[in-house]
Structure formats: structure tokens, C-alpha cells
PDB file of N, CA and C in Angstrom:
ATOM      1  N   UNK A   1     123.135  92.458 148.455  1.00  0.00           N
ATOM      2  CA  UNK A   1     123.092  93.138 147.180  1.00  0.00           C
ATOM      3  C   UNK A   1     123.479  94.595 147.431  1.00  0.00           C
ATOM      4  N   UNK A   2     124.720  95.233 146.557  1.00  0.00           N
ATOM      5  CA  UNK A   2     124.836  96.529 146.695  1.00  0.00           C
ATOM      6  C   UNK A   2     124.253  97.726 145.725  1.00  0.00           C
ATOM      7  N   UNK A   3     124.205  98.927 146.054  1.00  0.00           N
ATOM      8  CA  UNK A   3     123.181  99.675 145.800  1.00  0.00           C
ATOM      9  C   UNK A   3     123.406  99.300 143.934  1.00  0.00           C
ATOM     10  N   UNK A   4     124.206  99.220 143.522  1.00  0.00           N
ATOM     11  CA  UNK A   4     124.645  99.674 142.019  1.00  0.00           C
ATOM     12  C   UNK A   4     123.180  98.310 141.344  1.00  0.00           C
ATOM     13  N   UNK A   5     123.666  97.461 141.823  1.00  0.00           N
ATOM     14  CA  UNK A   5     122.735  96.042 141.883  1.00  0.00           C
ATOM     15  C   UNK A   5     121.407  96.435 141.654  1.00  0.00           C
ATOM     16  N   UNK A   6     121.070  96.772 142.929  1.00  0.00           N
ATOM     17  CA  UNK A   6     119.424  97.182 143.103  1.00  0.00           C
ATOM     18  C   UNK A   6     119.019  98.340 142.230  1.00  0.00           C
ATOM     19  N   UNK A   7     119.973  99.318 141.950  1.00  0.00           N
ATOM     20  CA  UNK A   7     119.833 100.324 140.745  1.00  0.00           C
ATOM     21  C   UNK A   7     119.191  99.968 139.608  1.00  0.00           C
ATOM     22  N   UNK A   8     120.627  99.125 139.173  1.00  0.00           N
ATOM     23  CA  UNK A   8     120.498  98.416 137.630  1.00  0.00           C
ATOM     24  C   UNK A   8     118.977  97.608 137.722  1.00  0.00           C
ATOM     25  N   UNK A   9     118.693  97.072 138.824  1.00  0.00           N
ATOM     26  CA  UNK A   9     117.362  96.204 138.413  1.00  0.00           C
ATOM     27  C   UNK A   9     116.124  97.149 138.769  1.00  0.00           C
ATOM     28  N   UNK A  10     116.648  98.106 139.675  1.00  0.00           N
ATOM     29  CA  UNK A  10     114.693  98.833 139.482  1.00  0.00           C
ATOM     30  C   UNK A  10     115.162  99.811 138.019  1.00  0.00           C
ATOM     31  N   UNK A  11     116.112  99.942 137.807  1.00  0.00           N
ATOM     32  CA  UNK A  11     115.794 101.105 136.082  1.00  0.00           C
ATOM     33  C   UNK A  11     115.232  99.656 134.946  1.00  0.00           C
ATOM     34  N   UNK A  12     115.909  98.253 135.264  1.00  0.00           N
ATOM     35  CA  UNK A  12     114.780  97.750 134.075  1.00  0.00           C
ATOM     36  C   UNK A  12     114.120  97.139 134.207  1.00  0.00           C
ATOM     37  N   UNK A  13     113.209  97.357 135.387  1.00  0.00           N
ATOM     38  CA  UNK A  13     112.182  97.095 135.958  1.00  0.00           C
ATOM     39  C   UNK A  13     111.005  98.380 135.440  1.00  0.00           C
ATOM     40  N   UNK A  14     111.713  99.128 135.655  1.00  0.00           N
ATOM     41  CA  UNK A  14     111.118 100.679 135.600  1.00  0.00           C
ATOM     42  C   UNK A  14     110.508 100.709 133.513  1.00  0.00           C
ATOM     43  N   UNK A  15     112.154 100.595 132.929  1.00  0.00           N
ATOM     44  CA  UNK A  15     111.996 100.169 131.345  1.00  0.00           C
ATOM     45  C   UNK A  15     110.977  99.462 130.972  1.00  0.00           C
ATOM     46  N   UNK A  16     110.788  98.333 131.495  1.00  0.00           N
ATOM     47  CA  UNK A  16     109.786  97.431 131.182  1.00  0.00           C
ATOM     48  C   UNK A  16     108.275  97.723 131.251  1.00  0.00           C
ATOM     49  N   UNK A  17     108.215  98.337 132.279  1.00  0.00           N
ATOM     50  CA  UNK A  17     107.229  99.358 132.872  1.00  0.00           C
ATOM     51  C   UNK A  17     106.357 100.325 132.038  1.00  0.00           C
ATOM     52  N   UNK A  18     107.285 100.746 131.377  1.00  0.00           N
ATOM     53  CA  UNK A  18     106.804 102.276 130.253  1.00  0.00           C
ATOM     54  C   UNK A  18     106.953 101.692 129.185  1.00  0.00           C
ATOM     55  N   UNK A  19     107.339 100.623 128.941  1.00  0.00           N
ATOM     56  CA  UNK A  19     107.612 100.060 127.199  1.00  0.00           C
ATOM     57  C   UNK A  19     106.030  98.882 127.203  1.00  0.00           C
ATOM     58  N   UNK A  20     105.651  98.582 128.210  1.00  0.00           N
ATOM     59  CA  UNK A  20     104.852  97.787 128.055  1.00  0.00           C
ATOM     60  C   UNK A  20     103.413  98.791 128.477  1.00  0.00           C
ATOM     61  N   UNK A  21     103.985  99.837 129.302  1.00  0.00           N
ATOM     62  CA  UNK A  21     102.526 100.885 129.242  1.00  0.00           C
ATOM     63  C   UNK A  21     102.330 101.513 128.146  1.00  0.00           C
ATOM     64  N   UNK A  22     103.240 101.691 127.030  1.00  0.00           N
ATOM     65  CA  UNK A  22     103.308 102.449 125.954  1.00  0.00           C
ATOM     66  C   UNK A  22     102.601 101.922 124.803  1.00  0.00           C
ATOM     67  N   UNK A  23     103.161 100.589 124.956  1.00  0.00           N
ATOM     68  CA  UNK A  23     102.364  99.925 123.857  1.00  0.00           C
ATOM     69  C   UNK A  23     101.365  99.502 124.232  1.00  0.00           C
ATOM     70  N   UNK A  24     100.611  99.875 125.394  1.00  0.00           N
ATOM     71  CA  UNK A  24      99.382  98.908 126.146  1.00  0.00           C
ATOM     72  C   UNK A  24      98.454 100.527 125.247  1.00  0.00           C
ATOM     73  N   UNK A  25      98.679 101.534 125.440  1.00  0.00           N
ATOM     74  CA  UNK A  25      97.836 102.826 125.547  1.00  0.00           C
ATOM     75  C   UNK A  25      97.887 103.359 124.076  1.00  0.00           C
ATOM     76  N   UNK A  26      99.154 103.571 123.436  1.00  0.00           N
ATOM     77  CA  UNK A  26      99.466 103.887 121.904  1.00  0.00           C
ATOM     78  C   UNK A  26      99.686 103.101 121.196  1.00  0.00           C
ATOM     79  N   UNK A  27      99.308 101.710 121.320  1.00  0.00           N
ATOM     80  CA  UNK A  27      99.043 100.807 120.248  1.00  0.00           C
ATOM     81  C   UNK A  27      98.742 101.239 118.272  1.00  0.00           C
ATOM     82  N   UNK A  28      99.560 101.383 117.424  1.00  0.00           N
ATOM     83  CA  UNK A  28      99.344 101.664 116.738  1.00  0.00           C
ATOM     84  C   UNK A  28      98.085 100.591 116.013  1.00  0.00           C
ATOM     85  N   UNK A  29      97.355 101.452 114.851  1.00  0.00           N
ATOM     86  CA  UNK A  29      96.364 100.568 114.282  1.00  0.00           C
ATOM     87  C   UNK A  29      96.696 100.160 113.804  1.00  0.00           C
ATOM     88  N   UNK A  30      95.856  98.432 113.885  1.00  0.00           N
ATOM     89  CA  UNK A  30      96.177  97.242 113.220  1.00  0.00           C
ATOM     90  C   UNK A  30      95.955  97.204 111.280  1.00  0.00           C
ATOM     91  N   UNK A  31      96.849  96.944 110.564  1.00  0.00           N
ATOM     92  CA  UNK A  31      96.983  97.356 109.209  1.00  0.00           C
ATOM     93  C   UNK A  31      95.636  96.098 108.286  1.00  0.00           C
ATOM     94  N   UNK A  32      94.441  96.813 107.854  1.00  0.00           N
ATOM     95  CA  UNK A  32      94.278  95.951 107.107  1.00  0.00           C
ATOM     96  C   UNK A  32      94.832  94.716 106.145  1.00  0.00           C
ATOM     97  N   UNK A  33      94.221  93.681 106.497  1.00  0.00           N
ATOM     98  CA  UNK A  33      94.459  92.234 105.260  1.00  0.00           C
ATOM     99  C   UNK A  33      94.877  92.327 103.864  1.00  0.00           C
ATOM    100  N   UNK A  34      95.553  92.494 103.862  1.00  0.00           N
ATOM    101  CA  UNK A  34      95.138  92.476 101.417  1.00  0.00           C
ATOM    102  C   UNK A  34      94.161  91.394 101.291  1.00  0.00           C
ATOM    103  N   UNK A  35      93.987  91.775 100.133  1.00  0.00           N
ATOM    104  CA  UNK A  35      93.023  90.618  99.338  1.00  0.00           C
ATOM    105  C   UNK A  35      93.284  90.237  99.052  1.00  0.00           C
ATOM    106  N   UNK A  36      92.647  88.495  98.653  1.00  0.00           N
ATOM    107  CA  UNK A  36      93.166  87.656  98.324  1.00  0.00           C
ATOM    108  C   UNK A  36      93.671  87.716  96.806  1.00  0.00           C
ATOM    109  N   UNK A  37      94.705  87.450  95.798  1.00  0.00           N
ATOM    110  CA  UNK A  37      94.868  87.554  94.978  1.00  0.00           C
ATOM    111  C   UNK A  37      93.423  87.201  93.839  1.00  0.00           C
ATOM    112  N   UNK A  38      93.593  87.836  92.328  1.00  0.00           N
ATOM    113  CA  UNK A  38      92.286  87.312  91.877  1.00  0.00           C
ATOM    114  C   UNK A  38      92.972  85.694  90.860  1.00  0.00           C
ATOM    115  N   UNK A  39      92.686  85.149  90.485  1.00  0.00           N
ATOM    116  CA  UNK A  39      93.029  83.600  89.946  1.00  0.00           C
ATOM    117  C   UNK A  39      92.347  84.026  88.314  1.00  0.00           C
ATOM    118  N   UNK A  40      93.150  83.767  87.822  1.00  0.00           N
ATOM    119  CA  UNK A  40      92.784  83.842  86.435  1.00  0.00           C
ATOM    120  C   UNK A  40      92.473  82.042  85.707  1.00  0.00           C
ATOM    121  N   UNK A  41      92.141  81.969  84.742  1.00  0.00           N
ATOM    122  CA  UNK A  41      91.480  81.056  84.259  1.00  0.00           C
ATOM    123  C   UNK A  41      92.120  80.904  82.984  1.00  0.00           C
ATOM    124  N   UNK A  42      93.552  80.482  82.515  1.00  0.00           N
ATOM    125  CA  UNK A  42      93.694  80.668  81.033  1.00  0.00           C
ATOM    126  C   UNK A  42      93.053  79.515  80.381  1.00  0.00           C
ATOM    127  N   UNK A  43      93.566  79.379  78.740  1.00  0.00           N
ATOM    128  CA  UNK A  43      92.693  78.724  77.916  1.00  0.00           C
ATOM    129  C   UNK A  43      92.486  77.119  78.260  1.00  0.00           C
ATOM    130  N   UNK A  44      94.401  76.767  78.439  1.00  0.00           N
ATOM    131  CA  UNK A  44      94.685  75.415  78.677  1.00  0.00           C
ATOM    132  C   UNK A  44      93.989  75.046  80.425  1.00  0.00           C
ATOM    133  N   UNK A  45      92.881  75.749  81.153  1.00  0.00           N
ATOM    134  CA  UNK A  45      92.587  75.047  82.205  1.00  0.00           C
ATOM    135  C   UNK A  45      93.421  75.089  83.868  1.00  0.00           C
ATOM    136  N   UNK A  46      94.614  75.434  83.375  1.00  0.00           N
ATOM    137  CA  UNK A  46      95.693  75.513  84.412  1.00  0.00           C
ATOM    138  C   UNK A  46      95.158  76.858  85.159  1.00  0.00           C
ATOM    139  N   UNK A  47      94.803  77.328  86.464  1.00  0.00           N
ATOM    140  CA  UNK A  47      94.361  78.223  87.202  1.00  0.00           C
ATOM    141  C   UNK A  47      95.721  78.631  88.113  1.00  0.00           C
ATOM    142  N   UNK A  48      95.911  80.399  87.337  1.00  0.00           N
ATOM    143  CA  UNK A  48      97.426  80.734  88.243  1.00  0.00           C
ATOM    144  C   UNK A  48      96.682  81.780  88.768  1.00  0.00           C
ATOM    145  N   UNK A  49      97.330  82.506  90.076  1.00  0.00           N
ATOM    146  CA  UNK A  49      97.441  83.635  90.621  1.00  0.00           C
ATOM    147  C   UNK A  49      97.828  84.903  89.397  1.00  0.00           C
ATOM    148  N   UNK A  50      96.980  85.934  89.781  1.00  0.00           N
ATOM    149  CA  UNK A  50      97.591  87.231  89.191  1.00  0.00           C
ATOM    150  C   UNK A  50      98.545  87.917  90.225  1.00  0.00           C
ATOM    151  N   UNK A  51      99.209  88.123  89.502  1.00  0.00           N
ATOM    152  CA  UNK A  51     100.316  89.103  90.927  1.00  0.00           C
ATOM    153  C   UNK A  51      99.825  90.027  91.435  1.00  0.00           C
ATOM    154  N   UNK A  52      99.864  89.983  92.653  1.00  0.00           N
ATOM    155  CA  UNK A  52      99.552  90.985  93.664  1.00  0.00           C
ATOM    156  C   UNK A  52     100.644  91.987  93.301  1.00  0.00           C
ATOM    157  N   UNK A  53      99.461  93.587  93.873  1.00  0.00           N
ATOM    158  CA  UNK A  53      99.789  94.567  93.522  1.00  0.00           C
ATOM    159  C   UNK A  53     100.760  94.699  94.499  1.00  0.00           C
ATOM    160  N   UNK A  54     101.993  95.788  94.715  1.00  0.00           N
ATOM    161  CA  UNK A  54     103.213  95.909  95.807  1.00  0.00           C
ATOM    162  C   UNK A  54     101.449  96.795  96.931  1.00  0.00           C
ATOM    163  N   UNK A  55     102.335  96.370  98.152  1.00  0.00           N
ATOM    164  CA  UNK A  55     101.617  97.268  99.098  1.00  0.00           C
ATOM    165  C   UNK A  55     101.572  98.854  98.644  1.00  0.00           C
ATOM    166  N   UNK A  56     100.679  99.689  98.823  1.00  0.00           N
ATOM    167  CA  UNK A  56     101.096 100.653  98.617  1.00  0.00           C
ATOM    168  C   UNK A  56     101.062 101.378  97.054  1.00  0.00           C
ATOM    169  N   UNK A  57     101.199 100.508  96.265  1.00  0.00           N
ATOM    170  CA  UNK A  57     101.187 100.961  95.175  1.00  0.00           C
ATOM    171  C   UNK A  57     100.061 101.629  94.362  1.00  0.00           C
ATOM    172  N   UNK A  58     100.304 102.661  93.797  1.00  0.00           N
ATOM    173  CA  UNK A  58      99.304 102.930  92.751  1.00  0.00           C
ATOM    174  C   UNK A  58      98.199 102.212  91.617  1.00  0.00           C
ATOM    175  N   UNK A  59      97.367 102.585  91.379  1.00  0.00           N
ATOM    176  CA  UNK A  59      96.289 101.495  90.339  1.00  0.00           C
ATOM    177  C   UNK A  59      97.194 101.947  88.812  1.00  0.00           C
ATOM    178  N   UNK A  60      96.672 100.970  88.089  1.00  0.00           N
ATOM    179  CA  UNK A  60      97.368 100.646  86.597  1.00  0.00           C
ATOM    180  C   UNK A  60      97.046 102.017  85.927  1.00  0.00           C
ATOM    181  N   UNK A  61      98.542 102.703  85.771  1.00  0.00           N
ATOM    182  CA  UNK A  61      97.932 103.635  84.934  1.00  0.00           C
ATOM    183  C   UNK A  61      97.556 103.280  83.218  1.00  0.00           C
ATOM    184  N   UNK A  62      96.718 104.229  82.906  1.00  0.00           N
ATOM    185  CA  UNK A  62      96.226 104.502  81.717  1.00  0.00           C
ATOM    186  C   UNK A  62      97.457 104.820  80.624  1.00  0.00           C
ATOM    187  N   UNK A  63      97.039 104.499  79.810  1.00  0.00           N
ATOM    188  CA  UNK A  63      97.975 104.126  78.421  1.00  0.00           C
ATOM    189  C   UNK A  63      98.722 105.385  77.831  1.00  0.00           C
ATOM    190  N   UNK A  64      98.316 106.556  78.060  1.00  0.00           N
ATOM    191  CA  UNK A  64      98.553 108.122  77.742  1.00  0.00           C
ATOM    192  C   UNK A  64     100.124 108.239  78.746  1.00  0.00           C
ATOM    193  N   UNK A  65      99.161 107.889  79.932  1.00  0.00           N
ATOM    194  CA  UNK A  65     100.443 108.075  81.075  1.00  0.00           C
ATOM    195  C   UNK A  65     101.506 106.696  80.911  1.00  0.00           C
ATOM    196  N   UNK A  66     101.267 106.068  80.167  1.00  0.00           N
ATOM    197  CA  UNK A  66     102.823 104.963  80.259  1.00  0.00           C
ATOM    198  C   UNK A  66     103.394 105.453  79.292  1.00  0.00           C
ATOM    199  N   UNK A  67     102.803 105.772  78.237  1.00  0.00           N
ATOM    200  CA  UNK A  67     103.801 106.370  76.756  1.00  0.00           C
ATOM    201  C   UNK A  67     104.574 107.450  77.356  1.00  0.00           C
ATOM    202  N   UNK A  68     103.503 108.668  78.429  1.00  0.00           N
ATOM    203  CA  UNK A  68     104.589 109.344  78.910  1.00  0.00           C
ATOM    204  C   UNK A  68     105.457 109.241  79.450  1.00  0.00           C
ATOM    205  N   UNK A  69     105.364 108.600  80.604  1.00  0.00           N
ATOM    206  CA  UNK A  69     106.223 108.255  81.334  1.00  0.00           C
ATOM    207  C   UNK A  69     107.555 107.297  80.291  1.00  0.00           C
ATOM    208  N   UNK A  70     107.276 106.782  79.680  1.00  0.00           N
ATOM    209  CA  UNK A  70     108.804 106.150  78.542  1.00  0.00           C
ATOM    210  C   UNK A  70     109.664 107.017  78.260  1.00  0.00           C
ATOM    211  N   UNK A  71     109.305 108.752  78.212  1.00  0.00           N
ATOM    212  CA  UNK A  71     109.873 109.114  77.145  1.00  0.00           C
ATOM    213  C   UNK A  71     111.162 109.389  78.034  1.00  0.00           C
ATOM    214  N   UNK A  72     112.153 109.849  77.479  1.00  0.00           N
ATOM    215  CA  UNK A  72     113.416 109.944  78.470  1.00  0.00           C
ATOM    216  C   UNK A  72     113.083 111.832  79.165  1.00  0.00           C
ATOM    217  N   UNK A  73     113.476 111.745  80.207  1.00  0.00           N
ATOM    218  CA  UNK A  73     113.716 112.867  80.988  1.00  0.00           C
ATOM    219  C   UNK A  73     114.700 114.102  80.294  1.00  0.00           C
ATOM    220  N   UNK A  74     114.255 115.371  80.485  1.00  0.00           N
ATOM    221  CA  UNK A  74     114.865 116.344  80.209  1.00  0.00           C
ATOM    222  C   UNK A  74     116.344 116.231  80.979  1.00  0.00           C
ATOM    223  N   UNK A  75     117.493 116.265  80.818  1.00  0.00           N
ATOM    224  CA  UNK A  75     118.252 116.857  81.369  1.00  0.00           C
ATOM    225  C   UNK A  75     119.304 117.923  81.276  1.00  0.00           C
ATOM    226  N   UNK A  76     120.018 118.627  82.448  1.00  0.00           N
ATOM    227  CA  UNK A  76     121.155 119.749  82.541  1.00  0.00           C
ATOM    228  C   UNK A  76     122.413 119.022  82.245  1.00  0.00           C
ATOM    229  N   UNK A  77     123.260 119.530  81.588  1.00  0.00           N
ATOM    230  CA  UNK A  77     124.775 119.102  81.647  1.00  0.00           C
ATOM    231  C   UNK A  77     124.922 119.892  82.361  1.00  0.00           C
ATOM    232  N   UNK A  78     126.294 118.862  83.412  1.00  0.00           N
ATOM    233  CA  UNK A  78     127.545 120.081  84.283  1.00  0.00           C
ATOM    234  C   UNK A  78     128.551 119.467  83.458  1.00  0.00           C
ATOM    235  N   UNK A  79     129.343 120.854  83.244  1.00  0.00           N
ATOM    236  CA  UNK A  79     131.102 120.888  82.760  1.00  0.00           C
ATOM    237  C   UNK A  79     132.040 121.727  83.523  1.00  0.00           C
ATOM    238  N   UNK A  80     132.661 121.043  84.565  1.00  0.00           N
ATOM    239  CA  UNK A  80     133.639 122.145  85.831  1.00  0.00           C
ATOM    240  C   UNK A  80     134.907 121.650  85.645  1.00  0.00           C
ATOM    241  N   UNK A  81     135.319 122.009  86.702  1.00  0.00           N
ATOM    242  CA  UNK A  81     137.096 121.758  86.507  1.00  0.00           C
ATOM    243  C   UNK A  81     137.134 120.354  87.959  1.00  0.00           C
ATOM    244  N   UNK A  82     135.743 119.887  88.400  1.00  0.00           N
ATOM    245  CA  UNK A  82     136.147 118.745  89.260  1.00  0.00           C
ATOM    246  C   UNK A  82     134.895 118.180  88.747  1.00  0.00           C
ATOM    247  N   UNK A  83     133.752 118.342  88.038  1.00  0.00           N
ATOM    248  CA  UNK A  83     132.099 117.553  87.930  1.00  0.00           C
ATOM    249  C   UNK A  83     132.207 117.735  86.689  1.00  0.00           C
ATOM    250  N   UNK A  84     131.751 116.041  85.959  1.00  0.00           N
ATOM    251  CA  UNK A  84     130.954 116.785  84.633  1.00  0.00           C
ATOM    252  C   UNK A  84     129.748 115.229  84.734  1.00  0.00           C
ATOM    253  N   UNK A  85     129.218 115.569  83.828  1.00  0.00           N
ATOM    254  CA  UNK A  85     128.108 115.049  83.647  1.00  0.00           C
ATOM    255  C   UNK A  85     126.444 115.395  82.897  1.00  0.00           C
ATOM    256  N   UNK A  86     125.727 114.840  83.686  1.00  0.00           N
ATOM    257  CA  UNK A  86     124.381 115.737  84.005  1.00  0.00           C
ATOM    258  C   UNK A  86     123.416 114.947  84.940  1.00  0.00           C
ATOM    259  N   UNK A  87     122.253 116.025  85.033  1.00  0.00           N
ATOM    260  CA  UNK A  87     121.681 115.492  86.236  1.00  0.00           C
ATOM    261  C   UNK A  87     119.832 115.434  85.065  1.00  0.00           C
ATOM    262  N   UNK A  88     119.362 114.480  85.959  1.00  0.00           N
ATOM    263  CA  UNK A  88     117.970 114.261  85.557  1.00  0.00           C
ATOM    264  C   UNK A  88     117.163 115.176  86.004  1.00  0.00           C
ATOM    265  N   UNK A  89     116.206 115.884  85.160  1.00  0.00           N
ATOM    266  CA  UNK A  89     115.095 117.013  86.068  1.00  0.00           C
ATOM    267  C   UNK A  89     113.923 116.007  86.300  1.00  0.00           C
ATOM    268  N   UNK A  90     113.525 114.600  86.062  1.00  0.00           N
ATOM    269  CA  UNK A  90     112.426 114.250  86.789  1.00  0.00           C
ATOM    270  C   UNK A  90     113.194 113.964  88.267  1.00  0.00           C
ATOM    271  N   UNK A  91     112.413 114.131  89.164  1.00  0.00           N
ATOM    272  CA  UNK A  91     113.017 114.099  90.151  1.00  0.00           C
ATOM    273  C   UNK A  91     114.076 114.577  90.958  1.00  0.00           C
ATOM    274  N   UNK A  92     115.126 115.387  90.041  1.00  0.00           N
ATOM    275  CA  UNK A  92     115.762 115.872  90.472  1.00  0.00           C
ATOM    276  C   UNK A  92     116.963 114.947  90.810  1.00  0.00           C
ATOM    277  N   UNK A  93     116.876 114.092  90.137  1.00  0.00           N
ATOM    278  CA  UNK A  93     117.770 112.851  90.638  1.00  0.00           C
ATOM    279  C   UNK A  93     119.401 113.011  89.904  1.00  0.00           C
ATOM    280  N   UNK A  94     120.561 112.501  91.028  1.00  0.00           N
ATOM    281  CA  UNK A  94     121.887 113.380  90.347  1.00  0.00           C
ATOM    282  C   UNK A  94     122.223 111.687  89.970  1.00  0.00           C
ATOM    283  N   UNK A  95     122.342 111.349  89.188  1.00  0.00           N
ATOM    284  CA  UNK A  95     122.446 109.976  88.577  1.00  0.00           C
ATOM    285  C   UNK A  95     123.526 109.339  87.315  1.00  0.00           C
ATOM    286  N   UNK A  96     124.189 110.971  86.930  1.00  0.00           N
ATOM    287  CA  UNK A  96     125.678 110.481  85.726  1.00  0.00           C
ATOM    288  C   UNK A  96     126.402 111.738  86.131  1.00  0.00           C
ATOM    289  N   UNK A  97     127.026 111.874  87.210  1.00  0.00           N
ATOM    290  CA  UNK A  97     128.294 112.970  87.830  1.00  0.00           C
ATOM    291  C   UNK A  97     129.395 111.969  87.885  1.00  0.00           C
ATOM    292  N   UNK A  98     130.631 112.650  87.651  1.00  0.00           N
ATOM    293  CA  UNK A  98     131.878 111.546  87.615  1.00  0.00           C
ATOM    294  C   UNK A  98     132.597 113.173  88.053  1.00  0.00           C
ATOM    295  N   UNK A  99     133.618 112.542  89.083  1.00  0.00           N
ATOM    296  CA  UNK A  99     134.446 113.508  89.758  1.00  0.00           C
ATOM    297  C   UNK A  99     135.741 113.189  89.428  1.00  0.00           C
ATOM    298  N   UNK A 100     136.096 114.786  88.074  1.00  0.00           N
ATOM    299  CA  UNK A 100     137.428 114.397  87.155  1.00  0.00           C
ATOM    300  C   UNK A 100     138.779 114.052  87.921  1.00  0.00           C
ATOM    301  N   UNK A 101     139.012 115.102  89.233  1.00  0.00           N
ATOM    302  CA  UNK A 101     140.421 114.774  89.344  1.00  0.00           C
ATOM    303  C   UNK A 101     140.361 113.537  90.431  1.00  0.00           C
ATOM    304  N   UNK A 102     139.606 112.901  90.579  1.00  0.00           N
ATOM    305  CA  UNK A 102     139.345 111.440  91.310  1.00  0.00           C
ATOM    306  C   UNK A 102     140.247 110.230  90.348  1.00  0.00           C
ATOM    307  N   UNK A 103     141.117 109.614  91.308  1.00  0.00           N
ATOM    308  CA  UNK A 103     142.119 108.972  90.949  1.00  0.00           C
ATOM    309  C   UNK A 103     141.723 107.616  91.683  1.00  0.00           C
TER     310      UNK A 103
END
């Protein structure tokens, strides 16, 4: 076996080494279970699942905050000699720009 050989196998020997000490020592924490969905009971007897919430997601907002949230977003018009459009101020989001001399 020439040196290049024995190289290549102690570096992933070596790799294996620190990837398996790494995750032996900084093991990230294990992510709680969800819960089990809750089962609703309708009239006709038939027992369905309620949909699970997305991971992560927020609790149901309140009725004040959904009307708000409907209403449409403030926005800026642009009028240039290459952009027009406008952009949304929730978020800041650039979402109706059209680039005029684009062919």
C-alpha cells in the first residue's frame, strides 16, 4: 500500500472519528411527541380526527384579530422608467413589480 492509500484511509478513519464523537457529546435535544389528535364525535356517530395543528404554529386567534388580519394591506406604488408596480407594507413583501423594458 502506498502512502496516498494509507492517507486517504487514516483521514476517514480520522472523519468518522469526530463525526461520531460529535454527535456522541452534542447530541441535540430530543424534540417532544405531539399529541395525539383530539376525535370529535359528530351527530351521525361517525368519529373523525380534528386536524392537527402545523408544528410550530400559533393558537387560534381571536375573532378581532381574523377580521384584521382580512383587511387588505396598505400599499406604495413604484412608477420608474424600468419598475412599476407596488410593494406590500405588511411585511415588507415586494410581490406586484414588473420590469418595463424586459422583453
Amino acid at each position: 500500500m502506498d502512502d496516498n492509500n494509507r492517507n486517504l484511509i487514516l483521514a476517514i478513519v480520522l472523519s468518522m472519528l469526530v463525526i461520531v464523537g460529535w454527535s456522541t457529546f452534542f447530541a441535540p435535544q430530543p424534540q417532544q411527541q405531539a399529541e395525539a389528535p383530539a376525535v370529535t364525535q359528530p351527530a351521525d356517530g361517525v368519529a373523525t380526527p380534528a386536524p392537527a395543528p402545523a408544528p410550530g404554529a400559533a393558537p387560534v386567534a381571536q375573532t378581532a384579530e381574523i377580521t384584521a388580519a382580512a383587511e387588505p394591506a396598505a400599499r406604495i406604488e413604484i412608477a420608474s422608467d424600468s419598475l412599476s408596480g407596488s410593494l406590500s407594507l405588511a411585511g415588507g413583501r415586494i410581490d406586484d413589480l414588473l420590469l418595463t423594458g424586459y422583453r
